[in-house]
PDB file of N, CA and C in Angstrom:
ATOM      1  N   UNK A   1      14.454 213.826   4.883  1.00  0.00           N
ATOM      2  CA  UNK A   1      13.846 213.001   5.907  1.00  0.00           C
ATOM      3  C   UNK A   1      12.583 212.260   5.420  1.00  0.00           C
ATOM      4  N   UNK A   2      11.639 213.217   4.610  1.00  0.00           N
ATOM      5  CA  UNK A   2      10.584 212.165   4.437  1.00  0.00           C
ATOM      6  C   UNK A   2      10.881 210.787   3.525  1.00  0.00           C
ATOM      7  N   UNK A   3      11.925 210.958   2.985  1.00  0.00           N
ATOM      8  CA  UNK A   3      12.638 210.177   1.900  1.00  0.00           C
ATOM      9  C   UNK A   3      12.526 208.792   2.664  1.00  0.00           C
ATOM     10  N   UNK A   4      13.514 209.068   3.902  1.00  0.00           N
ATOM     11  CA  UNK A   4      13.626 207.568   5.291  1.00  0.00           C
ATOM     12  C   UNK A   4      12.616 207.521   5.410  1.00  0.00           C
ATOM     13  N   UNK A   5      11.263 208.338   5.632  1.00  0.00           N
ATOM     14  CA  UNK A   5      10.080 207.678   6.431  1.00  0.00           C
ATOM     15  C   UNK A   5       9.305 206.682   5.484  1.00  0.00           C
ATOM     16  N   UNK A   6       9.799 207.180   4.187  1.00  0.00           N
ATOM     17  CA  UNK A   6       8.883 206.282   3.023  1.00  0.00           C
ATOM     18  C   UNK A   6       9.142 204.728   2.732  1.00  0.00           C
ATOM     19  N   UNK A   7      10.575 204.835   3.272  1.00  0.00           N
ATOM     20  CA  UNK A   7      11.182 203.271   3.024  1.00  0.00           C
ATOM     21  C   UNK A   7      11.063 202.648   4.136  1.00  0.00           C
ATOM     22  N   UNK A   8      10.849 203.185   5.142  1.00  0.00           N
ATOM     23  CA  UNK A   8      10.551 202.526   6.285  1.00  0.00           C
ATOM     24  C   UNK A   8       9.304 202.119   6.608  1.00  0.00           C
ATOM     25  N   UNK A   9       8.687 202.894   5.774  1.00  0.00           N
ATOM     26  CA  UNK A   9       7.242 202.231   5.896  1.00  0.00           C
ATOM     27  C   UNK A   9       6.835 201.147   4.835  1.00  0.00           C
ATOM     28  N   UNK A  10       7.941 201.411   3.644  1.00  0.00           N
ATOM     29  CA  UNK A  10       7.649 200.298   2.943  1.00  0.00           C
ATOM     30  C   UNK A  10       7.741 199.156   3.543  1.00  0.00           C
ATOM     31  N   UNK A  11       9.221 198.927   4.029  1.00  0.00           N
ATOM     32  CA  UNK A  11       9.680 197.811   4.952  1.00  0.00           C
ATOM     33  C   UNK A  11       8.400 197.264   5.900  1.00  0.00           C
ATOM     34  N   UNK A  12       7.649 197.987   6.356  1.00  0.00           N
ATOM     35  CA  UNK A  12       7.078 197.887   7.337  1.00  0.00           C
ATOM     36  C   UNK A  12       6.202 197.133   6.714  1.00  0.00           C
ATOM     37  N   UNK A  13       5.074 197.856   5.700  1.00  0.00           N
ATOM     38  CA  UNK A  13       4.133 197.286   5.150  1.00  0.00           C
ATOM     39  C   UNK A  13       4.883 195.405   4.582  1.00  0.00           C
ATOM     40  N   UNK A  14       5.812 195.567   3.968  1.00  0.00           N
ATOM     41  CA  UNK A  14       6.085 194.208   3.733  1.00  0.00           C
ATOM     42  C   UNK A  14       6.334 193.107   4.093  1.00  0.00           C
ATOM     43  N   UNK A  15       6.668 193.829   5.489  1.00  0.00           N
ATOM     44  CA  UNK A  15       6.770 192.753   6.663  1.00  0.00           C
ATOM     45  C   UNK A  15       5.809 192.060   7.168  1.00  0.00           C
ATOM     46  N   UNK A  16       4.676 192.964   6.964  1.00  0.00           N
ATOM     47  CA  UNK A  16       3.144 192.905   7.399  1.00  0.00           C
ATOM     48  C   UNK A  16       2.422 192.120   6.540  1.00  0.00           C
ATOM     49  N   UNK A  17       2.826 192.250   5.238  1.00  0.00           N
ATOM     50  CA  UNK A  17       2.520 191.403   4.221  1.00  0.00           C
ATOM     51  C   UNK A  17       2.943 189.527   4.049  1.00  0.00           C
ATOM     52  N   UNK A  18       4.283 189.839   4.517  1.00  0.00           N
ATOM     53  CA  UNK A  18       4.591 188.723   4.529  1.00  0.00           C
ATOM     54  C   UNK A  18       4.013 187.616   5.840  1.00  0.00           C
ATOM     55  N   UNK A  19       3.753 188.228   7.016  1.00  0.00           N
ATOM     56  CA  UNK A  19       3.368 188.086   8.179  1.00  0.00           C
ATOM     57  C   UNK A  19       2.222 187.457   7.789  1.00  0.00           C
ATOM     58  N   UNK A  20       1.221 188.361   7.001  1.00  0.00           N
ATOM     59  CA  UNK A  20      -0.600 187.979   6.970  1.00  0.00           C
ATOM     60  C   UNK A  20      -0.351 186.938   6.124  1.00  0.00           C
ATOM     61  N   UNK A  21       0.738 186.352   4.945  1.00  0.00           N
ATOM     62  CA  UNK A  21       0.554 185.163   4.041  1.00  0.00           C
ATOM     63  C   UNK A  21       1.309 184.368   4.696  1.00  0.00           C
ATOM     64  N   UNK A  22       1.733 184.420   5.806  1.00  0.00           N
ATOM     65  CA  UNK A  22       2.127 183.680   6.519  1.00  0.00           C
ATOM     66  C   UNK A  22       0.873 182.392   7.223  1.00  0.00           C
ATOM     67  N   UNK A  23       0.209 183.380   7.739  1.00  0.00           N
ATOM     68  CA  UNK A  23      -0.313 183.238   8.656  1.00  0.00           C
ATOM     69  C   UNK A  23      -1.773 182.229   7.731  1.00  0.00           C
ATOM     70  N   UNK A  24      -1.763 183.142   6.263  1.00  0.00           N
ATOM     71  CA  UNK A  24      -3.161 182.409   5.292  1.00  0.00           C
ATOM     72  C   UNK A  24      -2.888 181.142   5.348  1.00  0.00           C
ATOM     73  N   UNK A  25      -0.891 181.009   4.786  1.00  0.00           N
ATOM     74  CA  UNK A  25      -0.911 179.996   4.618  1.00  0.00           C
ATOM     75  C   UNK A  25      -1.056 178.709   5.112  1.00  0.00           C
ATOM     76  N   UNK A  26      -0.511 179.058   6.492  1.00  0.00           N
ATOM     77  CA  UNK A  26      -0.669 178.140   7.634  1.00  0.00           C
ATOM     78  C   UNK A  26      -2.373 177.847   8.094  1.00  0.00           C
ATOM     79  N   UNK A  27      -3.071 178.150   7.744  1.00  0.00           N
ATOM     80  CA  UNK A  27      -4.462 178.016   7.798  1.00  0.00           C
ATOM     81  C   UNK A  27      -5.023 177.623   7.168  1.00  0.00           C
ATOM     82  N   UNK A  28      -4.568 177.728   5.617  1.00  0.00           N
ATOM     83  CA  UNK A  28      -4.854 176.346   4.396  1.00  0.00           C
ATOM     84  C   UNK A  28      -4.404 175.276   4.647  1.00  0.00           C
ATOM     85  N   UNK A  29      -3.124 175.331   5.251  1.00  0.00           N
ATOM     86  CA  UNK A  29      -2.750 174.042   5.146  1.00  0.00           C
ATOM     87  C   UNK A  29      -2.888 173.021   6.814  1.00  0.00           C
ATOM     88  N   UNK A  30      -3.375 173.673   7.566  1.00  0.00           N
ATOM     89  CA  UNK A  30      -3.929 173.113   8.758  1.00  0.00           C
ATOM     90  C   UNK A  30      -4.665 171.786   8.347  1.00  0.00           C
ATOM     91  N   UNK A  31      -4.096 170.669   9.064  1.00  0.00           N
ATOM     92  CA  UNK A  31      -4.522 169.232   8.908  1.00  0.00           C
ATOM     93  C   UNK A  31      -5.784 169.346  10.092  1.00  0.00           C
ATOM     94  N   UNK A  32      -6.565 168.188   9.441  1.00  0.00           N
ATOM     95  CA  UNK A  32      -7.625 168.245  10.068  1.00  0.00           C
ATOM     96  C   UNK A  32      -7.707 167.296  11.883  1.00  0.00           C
ATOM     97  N   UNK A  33      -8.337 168.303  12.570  1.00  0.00           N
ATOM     98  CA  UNK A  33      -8.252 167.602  13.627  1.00  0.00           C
ATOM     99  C   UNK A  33      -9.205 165.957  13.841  1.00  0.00           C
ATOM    100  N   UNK A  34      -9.710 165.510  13.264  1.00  0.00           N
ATOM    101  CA  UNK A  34     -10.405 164.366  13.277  1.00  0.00           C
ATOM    102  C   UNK A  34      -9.908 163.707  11.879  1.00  0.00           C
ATOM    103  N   UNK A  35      -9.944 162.099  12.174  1.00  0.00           N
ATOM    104  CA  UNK A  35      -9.876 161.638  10.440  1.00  0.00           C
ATOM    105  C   UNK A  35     -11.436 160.802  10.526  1.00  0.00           C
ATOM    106  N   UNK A  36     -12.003 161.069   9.334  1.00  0.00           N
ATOM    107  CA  UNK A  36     -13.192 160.635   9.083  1.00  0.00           C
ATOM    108  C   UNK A  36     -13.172 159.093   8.529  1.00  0.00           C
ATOM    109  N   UNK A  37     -13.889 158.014   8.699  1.00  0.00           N
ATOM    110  CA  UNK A  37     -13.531 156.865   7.999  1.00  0.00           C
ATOM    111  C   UNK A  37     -14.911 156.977   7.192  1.00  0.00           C
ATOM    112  N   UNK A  38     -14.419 156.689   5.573  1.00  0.00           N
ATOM    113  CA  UNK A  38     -15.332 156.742   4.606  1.00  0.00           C
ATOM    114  C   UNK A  38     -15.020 155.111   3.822  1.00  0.00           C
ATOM    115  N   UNK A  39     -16.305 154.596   4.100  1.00  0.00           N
ATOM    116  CA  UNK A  39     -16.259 153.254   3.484  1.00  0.00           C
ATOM    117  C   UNK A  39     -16.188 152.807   2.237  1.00  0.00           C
ATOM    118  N   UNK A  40     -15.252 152.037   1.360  1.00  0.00           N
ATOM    119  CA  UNK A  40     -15.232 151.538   0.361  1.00  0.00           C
ATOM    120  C   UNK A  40     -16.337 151.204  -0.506  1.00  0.00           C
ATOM    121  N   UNK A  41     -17.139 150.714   0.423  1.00  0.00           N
ATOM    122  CA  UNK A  41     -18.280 149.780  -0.424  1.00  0.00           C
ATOM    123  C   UNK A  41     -19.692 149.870   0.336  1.00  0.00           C
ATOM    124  N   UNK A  42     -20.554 149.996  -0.048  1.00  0.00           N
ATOM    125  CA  UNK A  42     -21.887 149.926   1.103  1.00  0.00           C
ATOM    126  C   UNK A  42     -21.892 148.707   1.447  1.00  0.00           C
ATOM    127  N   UNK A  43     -20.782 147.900   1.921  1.00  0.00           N
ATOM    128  CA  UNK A  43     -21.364 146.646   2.251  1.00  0.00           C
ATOM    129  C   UNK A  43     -20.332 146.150   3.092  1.00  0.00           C
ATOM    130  N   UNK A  44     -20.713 146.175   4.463  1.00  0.00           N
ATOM    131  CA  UNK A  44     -19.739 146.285   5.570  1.00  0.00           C
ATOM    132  C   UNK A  44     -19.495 144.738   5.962  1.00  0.00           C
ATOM    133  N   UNK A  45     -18.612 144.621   7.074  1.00  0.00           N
ATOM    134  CA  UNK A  45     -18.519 143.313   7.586  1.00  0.00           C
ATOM    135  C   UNK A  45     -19.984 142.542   8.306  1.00  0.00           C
ATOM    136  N   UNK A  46     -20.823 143.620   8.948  1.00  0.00           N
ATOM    137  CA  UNK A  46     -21.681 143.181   9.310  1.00  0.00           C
ATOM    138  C   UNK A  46     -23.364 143.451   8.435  1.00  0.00           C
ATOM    139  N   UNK A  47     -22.997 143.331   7.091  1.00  0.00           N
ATOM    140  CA  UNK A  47     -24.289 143.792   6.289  1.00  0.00           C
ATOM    141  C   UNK A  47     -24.932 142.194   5.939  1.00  0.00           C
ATOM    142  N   UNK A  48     -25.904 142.683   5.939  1.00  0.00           N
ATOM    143  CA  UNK A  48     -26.412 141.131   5.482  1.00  0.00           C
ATOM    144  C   UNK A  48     -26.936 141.721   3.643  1.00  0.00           C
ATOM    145  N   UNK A  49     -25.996 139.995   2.941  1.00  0.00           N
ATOM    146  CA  UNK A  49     -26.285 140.362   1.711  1.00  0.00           C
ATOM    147  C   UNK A  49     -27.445 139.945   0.774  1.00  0.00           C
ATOM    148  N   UNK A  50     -28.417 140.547   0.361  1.00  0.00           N
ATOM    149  CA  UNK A  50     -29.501 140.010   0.026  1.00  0.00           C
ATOM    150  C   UNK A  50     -29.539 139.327  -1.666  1.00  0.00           C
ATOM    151  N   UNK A  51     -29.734 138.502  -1.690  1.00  0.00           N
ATOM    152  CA  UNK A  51     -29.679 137.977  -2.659  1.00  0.00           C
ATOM    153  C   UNK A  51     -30.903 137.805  -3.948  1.00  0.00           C
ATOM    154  N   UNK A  52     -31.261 137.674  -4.868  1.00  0.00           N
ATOM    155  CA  UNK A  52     -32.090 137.825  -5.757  1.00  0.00           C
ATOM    156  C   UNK A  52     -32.407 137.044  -7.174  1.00  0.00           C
ATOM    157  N   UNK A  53     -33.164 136.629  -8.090  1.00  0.00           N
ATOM    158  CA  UNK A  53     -32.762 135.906  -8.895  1.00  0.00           C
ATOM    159  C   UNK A  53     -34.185 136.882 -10.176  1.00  0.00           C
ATOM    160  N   UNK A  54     -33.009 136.694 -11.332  1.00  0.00           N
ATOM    161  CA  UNK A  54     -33.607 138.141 -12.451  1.00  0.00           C
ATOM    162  C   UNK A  54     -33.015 137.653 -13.665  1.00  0.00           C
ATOM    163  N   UNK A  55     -33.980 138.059 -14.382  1.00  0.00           N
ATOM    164  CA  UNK A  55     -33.482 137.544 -16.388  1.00  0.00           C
ATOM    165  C   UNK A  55     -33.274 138.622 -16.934  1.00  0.00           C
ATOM    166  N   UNK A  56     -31.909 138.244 -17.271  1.00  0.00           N
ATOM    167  CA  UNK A  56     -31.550 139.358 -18.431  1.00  0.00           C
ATOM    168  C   UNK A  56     -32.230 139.395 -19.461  1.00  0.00           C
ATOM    169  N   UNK A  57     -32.462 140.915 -19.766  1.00  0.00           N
ATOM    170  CA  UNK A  57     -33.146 141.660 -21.035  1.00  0.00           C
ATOM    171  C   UNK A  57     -32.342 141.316 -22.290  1.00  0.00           C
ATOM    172  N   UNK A  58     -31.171 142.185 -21.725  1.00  0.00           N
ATOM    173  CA  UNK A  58     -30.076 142.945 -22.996  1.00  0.00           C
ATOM    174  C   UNK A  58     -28.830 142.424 -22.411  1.00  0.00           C
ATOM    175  N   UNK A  59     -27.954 142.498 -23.117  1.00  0.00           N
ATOM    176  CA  UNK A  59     -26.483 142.634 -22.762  1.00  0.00           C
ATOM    177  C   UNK A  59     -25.972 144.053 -22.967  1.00  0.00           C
ATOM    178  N   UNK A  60     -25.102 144.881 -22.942  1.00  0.00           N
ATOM    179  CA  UNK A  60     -24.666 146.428 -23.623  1.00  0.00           C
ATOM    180  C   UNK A  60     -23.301 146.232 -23.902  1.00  0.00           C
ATOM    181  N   UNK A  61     -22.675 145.727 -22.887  1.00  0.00           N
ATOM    182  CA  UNK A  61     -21.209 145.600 -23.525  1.00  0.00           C
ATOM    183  C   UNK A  61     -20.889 144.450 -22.344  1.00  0.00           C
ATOM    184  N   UNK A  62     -19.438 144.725 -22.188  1.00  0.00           N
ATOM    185  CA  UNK A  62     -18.642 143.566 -21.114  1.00  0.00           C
ATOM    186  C   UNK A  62     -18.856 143.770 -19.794  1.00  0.00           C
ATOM    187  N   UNK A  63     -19.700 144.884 -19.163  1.00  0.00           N
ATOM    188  CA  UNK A  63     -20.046 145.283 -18.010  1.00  0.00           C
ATOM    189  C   UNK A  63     -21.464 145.569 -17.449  1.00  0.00           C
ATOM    190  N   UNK A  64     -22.130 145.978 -18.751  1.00  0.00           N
ATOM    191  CA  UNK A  64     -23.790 146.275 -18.195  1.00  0.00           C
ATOM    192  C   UNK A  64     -24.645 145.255 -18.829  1.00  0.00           C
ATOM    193  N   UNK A  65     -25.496 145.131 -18.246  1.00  0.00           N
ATOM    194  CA  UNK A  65     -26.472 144.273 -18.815  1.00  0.00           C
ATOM    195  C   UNK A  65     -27.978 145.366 -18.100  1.00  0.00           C
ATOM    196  N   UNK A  66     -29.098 144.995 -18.705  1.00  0.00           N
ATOM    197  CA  UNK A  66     -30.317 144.971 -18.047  1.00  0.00           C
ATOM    198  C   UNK A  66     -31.467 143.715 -18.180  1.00  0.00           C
ATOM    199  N   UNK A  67     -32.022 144.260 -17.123  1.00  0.00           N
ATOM    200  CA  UNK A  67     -33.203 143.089 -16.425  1.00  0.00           C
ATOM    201  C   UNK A  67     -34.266 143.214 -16.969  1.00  0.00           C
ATOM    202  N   UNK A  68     -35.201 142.721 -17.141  1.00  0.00           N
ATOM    203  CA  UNK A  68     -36.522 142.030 -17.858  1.00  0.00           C
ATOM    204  C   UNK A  68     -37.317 143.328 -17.566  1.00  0.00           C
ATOM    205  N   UNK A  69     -37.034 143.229 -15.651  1.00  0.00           N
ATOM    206  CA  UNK A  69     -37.762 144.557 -15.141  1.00  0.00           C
ATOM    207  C   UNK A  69     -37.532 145.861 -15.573  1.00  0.00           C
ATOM    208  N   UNK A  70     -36.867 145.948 -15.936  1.00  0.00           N
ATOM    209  CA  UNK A  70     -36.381 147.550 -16.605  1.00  0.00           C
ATOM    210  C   UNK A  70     -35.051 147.868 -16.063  1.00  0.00           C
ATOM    211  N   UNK A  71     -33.932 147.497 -14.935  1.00  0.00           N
ATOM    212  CA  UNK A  71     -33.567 147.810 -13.731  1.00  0.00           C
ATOM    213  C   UNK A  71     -31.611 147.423 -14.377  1.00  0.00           C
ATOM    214  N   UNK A  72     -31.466 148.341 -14.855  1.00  0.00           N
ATOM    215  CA  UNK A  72     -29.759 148.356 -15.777  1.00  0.00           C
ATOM    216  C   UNK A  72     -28.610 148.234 -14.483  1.00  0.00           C
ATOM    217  N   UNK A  73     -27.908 146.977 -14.815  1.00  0.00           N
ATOM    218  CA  UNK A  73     -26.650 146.947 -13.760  1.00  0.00           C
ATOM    219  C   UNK A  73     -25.262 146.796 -14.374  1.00  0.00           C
ATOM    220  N   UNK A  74     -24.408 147.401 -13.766  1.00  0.00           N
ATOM    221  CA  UNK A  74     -23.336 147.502 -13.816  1.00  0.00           C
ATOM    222  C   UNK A  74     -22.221 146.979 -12.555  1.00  0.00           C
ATOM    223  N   UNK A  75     -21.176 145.913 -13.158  1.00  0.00           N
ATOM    224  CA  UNK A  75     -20.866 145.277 -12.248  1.00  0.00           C
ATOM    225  C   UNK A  75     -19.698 145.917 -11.930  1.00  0.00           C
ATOM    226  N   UNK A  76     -19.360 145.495 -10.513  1.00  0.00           N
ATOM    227  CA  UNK A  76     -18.875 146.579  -9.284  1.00  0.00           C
ATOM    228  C   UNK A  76     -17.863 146.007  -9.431  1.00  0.00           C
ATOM    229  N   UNK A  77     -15.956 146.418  -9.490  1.00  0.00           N
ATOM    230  CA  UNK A  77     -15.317 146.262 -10.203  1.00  0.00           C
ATOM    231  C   UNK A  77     -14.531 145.586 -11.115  1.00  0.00           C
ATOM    232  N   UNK A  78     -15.787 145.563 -12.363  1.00  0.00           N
ATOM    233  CA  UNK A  78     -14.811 145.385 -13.446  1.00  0.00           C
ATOM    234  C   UNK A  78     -15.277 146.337 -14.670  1.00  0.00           C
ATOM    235  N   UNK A  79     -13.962 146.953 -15.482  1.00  0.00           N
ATOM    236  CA  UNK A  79     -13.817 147.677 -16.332  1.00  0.00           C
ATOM    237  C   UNK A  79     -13.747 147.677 -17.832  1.00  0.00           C
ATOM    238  N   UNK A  80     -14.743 146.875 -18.490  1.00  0.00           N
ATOM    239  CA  UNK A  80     -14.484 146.541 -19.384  1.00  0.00           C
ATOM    240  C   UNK A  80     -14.517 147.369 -20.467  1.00  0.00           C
ATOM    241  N   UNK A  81     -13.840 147.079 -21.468  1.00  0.00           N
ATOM    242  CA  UNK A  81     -13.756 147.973 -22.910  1.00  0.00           C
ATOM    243  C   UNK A  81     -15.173 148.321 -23.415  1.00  0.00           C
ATOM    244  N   UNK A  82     -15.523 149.649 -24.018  1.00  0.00           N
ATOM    245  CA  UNK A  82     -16.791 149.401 -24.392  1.00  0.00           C
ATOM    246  C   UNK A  82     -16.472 149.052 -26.161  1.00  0.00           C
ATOM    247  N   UNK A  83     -17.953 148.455 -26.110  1.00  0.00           N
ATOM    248  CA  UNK A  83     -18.000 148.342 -27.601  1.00  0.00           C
ATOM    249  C   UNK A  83     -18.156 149.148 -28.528  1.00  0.00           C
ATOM    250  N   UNK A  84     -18.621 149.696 -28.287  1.00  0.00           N
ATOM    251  CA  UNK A  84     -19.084 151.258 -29.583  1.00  0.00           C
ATOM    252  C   UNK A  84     -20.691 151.035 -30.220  1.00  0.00           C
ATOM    253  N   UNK A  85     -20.696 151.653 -31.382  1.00  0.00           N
ATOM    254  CA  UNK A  85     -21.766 151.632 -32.318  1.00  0.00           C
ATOM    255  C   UNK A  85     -21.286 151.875 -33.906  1.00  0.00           C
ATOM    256  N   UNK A  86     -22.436 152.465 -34.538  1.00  0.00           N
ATOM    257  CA  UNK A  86     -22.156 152.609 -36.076  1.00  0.00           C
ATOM    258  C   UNK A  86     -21.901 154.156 -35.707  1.00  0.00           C
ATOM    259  N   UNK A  87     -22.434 155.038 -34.634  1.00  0.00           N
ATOM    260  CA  UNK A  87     -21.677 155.713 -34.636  1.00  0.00           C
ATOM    261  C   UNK A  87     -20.390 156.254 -33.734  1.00  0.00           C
ATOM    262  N   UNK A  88     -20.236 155.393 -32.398  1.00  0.00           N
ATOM    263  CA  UNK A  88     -18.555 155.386 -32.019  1.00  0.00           C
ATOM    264  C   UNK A  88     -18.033 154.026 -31.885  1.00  0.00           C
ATOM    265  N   UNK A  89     -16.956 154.437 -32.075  1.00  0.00           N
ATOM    266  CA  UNK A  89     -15.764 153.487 -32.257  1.00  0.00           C
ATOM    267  C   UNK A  89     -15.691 152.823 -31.097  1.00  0.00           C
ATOM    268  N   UNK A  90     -16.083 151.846 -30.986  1.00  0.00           N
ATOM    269  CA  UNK A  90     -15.349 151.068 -29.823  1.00  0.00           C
ATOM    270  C   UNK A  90     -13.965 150.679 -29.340  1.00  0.00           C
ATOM    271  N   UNK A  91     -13.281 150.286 -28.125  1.00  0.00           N
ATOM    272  CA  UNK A  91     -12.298 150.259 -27.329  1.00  0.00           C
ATOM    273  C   UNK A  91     -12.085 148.610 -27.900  1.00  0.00           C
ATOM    274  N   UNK A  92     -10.691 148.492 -28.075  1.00  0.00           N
ATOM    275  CA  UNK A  92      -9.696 146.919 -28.522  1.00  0.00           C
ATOM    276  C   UNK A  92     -10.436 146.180 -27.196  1.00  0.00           C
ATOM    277  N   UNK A  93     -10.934 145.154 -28.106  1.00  0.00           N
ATOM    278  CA  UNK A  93     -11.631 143.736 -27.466  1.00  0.00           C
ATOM    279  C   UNK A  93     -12.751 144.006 -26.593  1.00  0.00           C
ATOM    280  N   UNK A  94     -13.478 145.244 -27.221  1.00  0.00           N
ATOM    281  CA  UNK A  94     -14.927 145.661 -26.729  1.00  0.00           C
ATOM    282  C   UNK A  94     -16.019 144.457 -26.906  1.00  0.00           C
ATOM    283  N   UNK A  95     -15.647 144.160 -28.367  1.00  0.00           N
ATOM    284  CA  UNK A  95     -16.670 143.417 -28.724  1.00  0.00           C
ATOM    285  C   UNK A  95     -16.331 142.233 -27.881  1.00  0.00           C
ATOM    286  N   UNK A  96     -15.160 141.769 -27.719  1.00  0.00           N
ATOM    287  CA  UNK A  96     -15.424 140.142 -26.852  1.00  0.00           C
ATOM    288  C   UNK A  96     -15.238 140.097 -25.853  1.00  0.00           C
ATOM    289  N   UNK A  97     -15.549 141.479 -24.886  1.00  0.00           N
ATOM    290  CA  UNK A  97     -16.038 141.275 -23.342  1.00  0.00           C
ATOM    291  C   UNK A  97     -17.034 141.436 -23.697  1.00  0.00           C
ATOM    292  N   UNK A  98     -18.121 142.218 -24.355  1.00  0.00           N
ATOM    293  CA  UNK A  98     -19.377 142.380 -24.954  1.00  0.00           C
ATOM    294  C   UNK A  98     -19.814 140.320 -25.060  1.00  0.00           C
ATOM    295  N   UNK A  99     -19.268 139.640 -26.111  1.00  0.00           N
ATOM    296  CA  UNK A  99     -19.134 138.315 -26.140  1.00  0.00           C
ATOM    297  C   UNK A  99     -19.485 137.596 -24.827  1.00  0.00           C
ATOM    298  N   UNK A 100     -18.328 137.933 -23.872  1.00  0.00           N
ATOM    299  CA  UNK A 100     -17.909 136.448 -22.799  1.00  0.00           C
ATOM    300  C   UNK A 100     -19.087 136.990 -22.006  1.00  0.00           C
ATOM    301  N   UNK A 101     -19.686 138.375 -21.577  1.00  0.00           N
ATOM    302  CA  UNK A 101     -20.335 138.708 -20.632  1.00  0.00           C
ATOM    303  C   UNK A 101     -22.030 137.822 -21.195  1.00  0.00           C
ATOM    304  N   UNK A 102     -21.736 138.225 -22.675  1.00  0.00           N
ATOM    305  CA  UNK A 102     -23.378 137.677 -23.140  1.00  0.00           C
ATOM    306  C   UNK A 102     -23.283 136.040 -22.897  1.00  0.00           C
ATOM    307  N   UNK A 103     -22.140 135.046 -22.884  1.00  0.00           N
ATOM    308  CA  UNK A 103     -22.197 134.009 -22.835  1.00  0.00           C
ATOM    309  C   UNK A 103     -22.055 133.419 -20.916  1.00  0.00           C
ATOM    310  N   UNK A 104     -21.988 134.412 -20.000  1.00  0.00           N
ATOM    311  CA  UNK A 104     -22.132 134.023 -18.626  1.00  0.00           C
ATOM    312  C   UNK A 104     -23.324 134.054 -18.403  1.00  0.00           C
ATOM    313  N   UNK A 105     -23.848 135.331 -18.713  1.00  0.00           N
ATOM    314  CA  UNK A 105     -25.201 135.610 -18.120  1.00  0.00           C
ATOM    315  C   UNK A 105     -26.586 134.733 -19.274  1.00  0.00           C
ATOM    316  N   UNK A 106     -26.062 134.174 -20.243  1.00  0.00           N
ATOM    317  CA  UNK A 106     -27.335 133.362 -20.986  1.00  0.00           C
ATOM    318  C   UNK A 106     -27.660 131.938 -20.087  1.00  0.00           C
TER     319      UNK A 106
END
């Protein structure tokens, strides 16, 4: 007899087991009751855009440049190859977005 009570309690426990990861799982995966709207860009339909006028310092590659003032920008999307140095290797046609960017902004 105690033989049955042991498997029956196994059963039992596993049922119980399966029950509680049941139950985890459905609680991880609970979608959220609100959807949050997270904006693309800080710069909404109704932002007013301020405008500015600044001399480039430096060029760095096909994407950053800095300002006279100290004040390093990076333009909002585009991805250009970087160039490298003497000690890394730069990315194919680093150097001539490095180029076209130094010849917009002169």
């Amino acid at each position: 007899m105690p033989k049955s009570v042991s498997s029956l309690n196994k059963k039992i426990l596993l049922i119980v087991f399966i029950i509680l990861l049941i139950i985890l799982i459905g609680a991880t995966l609970r979608l959220p009751t609100e959807q949050t709207h997270i904006p693309l860009s800080p710069i909404s339909p109704t932002s007013t855009i301020i405008r500015e006028k600044a001399k480039v310092a430096f060029v760095y590659d096909g994407d950053t440049i800095e300002l006279t003032d100290g004040r390093k920008v990076r333009y909002i999307g585009i991805d250009a190859p970087e160039r490298g140095s003497n000690k890394v290797k730069g990315d194919c046609f680093g150097q001539e977005a490095f180029e076209i960017n130094k010849s917009l902004v002169a």
